[in-house]
N, C-alpha and C. Protein backbone atom coordinates (compact mmCIF):
# COMPACT_ATOMS: atom_id res chain seq x y z
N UNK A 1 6.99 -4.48 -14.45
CA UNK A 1 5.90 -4.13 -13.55
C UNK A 1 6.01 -2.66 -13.16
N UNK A 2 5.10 -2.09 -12.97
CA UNK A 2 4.75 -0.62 -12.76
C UNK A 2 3.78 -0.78 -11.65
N UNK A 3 3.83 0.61 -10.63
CA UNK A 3 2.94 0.98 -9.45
C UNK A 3 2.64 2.43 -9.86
N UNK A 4 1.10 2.57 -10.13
CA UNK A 4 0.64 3.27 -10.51
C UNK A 4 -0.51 4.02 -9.55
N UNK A 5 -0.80 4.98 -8.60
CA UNK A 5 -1.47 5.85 -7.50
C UNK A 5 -2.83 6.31 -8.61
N UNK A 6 -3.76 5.52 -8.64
CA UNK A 6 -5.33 6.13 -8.69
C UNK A 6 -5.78 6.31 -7.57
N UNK A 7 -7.04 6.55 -7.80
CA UNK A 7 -8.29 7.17 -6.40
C UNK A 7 -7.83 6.22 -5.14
N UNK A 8 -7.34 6.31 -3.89
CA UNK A 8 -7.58 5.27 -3.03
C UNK A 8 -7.07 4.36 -3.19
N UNK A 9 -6.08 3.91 -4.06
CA UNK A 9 -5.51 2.83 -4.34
C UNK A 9 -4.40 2.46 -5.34
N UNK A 10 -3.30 1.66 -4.85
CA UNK A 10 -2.12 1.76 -5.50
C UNK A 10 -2.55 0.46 -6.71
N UNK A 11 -1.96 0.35 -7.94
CA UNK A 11 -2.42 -0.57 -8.64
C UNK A 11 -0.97 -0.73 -9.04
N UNK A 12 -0.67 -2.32 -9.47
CA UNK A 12 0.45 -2.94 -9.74
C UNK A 12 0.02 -3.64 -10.89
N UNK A 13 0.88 -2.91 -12.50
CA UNK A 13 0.40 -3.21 -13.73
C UNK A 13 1.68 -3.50 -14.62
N UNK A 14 1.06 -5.17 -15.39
CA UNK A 14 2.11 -5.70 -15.80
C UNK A 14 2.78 -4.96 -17.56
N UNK A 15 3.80 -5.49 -17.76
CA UNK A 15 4.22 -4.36 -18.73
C UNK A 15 3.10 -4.43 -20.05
N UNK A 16 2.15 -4.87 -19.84
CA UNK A 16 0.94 -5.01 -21.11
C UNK A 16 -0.25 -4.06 -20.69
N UNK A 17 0.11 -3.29 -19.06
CA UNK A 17 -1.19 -2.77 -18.63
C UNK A 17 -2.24 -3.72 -18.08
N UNK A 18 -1.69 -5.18 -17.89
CA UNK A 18 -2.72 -5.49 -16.95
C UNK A 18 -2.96 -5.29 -15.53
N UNK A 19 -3.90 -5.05 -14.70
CA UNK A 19 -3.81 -5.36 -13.34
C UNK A 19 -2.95 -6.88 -12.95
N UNK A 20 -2.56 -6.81 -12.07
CA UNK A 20 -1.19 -8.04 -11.45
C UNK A 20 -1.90 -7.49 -9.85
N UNK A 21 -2.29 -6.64 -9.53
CA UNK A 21 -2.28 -6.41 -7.86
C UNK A 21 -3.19 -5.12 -7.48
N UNK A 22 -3.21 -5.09 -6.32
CA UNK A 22 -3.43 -3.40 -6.02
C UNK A 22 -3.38 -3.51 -4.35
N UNK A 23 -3.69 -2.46 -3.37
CA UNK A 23 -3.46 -2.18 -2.56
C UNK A 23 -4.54 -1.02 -2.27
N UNK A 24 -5.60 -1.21 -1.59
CA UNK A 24 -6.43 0.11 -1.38
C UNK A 24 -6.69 0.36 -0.10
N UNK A 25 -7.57 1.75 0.05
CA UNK A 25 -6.91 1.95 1.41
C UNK A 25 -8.70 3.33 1.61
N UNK A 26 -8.87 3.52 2.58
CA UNK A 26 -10.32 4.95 2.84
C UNK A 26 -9.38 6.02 3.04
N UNK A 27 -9.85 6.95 2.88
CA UNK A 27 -9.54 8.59 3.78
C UNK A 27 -10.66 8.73 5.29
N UNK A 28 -9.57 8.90 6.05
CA UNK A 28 -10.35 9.16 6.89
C UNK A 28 -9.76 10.71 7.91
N UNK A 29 -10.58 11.92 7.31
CA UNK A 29 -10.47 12.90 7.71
C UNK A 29 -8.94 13.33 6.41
N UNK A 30 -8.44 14.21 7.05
CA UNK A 30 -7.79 15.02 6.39
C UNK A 30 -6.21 14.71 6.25
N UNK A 31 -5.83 13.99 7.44
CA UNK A 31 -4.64 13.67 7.42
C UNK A 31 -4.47 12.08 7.71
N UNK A 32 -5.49 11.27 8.03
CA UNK A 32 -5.13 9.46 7.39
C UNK A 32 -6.01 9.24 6.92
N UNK A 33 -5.09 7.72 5.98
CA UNK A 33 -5.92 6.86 5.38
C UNK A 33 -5.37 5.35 5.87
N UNK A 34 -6.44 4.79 5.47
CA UNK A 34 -6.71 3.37 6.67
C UNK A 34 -6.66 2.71 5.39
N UNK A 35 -5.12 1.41 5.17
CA UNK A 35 -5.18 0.32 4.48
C UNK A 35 -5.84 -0.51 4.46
N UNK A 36 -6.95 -1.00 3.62
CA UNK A 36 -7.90 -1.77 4.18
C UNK A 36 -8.11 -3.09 3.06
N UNK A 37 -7.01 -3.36 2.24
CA UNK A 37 -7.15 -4.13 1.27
C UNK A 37 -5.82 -4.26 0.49
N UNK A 38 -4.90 -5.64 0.37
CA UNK A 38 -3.93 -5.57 -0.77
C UNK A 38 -3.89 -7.33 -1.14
N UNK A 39 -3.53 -6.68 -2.26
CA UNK A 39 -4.13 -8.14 -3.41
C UNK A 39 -2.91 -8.28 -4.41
N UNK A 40 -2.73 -9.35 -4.38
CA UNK A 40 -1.34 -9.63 -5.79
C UNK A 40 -1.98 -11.09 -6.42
N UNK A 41 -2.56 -11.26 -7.56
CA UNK A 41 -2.58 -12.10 -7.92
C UNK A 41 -1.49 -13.24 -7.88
N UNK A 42 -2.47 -14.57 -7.90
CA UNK A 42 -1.52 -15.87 -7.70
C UNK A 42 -0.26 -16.14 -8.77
N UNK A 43 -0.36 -15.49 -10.04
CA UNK A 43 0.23 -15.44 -10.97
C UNK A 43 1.52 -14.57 -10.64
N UNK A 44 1.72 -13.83 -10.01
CA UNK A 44 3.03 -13.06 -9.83
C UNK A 44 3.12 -12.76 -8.18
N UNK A 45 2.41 -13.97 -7.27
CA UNK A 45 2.98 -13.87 -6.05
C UNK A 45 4.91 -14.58 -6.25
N UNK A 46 5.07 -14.07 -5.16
CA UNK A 46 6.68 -14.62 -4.78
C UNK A 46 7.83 -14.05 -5.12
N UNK A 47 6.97 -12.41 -5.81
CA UNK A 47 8.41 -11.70 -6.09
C UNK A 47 8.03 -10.20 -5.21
N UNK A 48 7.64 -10.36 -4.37
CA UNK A 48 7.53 -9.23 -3.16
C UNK A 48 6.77 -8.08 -3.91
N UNK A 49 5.57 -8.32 -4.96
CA UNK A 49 4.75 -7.25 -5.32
C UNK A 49 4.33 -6.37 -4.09
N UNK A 50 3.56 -7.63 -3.18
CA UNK A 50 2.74 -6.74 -2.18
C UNK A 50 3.52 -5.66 -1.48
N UNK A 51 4.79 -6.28 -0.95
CA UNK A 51 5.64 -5.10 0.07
C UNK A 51 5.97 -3.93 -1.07
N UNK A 52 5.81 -3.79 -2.54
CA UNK A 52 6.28 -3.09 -2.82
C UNK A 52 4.81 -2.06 -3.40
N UNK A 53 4.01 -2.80 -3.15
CA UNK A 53 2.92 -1.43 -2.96
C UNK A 53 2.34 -1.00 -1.74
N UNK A 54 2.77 -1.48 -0.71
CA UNK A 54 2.39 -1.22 0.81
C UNK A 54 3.54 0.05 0.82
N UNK A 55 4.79 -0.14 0.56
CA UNK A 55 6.14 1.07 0.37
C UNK A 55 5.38 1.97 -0.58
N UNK A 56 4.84 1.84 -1.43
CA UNK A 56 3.92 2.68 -2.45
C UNK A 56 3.22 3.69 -1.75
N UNK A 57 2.67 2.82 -1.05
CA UNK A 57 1.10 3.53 -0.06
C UNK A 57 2.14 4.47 0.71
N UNK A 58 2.83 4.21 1.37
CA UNK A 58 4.16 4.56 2.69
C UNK A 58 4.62 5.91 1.81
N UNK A 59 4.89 5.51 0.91
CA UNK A 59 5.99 7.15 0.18
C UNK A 59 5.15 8.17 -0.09
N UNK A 60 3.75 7.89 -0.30
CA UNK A 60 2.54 8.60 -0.94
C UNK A 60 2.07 8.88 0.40
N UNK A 61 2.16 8.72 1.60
CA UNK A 61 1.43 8.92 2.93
C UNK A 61 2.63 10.22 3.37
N UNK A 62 3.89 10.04 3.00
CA UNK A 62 4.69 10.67 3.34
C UNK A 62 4.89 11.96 2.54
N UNK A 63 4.51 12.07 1.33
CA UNK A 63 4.30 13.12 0.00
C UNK A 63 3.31 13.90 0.59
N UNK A 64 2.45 13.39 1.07
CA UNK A 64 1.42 13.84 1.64
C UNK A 64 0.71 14.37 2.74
N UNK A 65 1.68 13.86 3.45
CA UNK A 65 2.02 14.37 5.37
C UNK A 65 0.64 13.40 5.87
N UNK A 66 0.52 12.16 5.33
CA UNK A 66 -0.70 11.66 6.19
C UNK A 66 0.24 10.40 6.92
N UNK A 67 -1.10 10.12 8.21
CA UNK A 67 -0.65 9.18 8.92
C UNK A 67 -1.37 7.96 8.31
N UNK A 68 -1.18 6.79 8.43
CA UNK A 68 -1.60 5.45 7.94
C UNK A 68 -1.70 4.47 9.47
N UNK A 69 -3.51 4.07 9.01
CA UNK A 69 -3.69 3.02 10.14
C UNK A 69 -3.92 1.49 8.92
N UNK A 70 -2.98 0.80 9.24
CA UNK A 70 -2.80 -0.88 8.68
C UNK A 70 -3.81 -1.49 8.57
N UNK A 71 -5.45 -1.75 8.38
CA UNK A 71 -6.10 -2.59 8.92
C UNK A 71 -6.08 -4.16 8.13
N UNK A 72 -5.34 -3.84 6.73
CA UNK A 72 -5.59 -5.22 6.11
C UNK A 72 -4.58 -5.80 7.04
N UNK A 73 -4.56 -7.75 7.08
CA UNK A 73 -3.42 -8.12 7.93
C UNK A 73 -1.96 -8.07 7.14
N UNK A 74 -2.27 -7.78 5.92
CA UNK A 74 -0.92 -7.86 5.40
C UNK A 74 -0.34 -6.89 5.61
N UNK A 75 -0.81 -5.48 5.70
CA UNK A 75 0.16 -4.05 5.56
C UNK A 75 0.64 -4.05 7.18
N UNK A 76 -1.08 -4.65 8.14
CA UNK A 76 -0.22 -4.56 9.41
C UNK A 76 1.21 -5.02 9.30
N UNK A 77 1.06 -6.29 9.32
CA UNK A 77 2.41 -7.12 9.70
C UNK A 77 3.69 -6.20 8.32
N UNK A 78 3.30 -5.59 7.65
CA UNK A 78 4.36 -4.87 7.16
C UNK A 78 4.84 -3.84 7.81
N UNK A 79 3.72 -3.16 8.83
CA UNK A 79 4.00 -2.26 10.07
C UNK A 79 5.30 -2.58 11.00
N UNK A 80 4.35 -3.82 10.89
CA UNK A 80 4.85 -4.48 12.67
C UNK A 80 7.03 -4.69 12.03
N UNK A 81 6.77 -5.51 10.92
CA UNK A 81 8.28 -5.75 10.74
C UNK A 81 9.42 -4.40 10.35
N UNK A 82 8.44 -3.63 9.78
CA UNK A 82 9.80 -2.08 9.17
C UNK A 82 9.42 -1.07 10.11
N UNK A 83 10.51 -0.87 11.25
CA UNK A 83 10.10 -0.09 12.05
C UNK A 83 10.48 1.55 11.14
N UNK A 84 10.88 1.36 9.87
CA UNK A 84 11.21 2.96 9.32
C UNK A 84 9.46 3.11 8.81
N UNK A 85 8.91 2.43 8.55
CA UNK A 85 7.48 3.11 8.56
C UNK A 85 6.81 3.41 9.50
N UNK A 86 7.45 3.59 11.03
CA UNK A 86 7.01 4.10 11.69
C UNK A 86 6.46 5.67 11.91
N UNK A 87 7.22 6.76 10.94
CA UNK A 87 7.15 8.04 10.80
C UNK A 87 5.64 8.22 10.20
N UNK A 88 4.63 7.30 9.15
CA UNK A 88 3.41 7.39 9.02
C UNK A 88 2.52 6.63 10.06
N UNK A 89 2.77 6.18 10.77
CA UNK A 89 2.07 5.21 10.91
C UNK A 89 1.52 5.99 12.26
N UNK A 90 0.07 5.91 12.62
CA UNK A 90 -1.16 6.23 13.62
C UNK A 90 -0.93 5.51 14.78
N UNK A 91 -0.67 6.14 15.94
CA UNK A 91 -0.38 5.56 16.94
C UNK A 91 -1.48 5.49 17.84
C-alpha cells in the first residue's frame, strides 16, 4: 500500500494502483485546510489505513505550515485521541 498527496486529497493505492481509500479535505484561506472526508474501503478496513492517511494529511499540514480543522468524525476523533497533532490543529 502506498499514500499518495493529489489536489485536496490523500489517496491510499494498492500495490496494482488501485484506489483502497482516500482522505480529502477544502483550503480554506491560506494557511488551513478543513478535513472533510476519509474513506477506506470495506476490503482493507482493519489494518489502520485510515489513521495512516489522517498522519498523511498531519505531515503535509506540517510541510506546509497549515493549521487543520477535523470536520469528518473520523479525523476529529483522531484529533481528540493524538494529542501530538495538536501543533496543526485550529483552535
Amino acid at each position: 500500500m502506498e499514500i499518495k498527496e493529489e489536489k485536496n486529497r490523500m489517496v491510499l493505492l494498492t500495490d496494482d494502483g488501485q484506489e483502497a481509500g482516500e482522505m480529502t479535505w477544502s483550503q480554506a484561506g491560506d494557511d488551513l485546510i478543513i478535513i472533510d472526508h476519509t474513506f477506506v474501503d470495506d476490503a482493507y478496513r482493519g489494518h489502520q489505513y485510515a489513521q495512516q492517511l489522517v498522519a498523511a494529511g498531519v505531515e503535509m499540514a506540517r510541510e506546509k505550515n497549515l493549521k487543520v480543522l477535523p470536520l469528518c468524525p473520523f479525523a476529529k476523533k483522531e484529533f481528540a485521541e493524538k494529542p501530538e497533532y495538536g501543533d496543526v490543529l485550529r483552535k
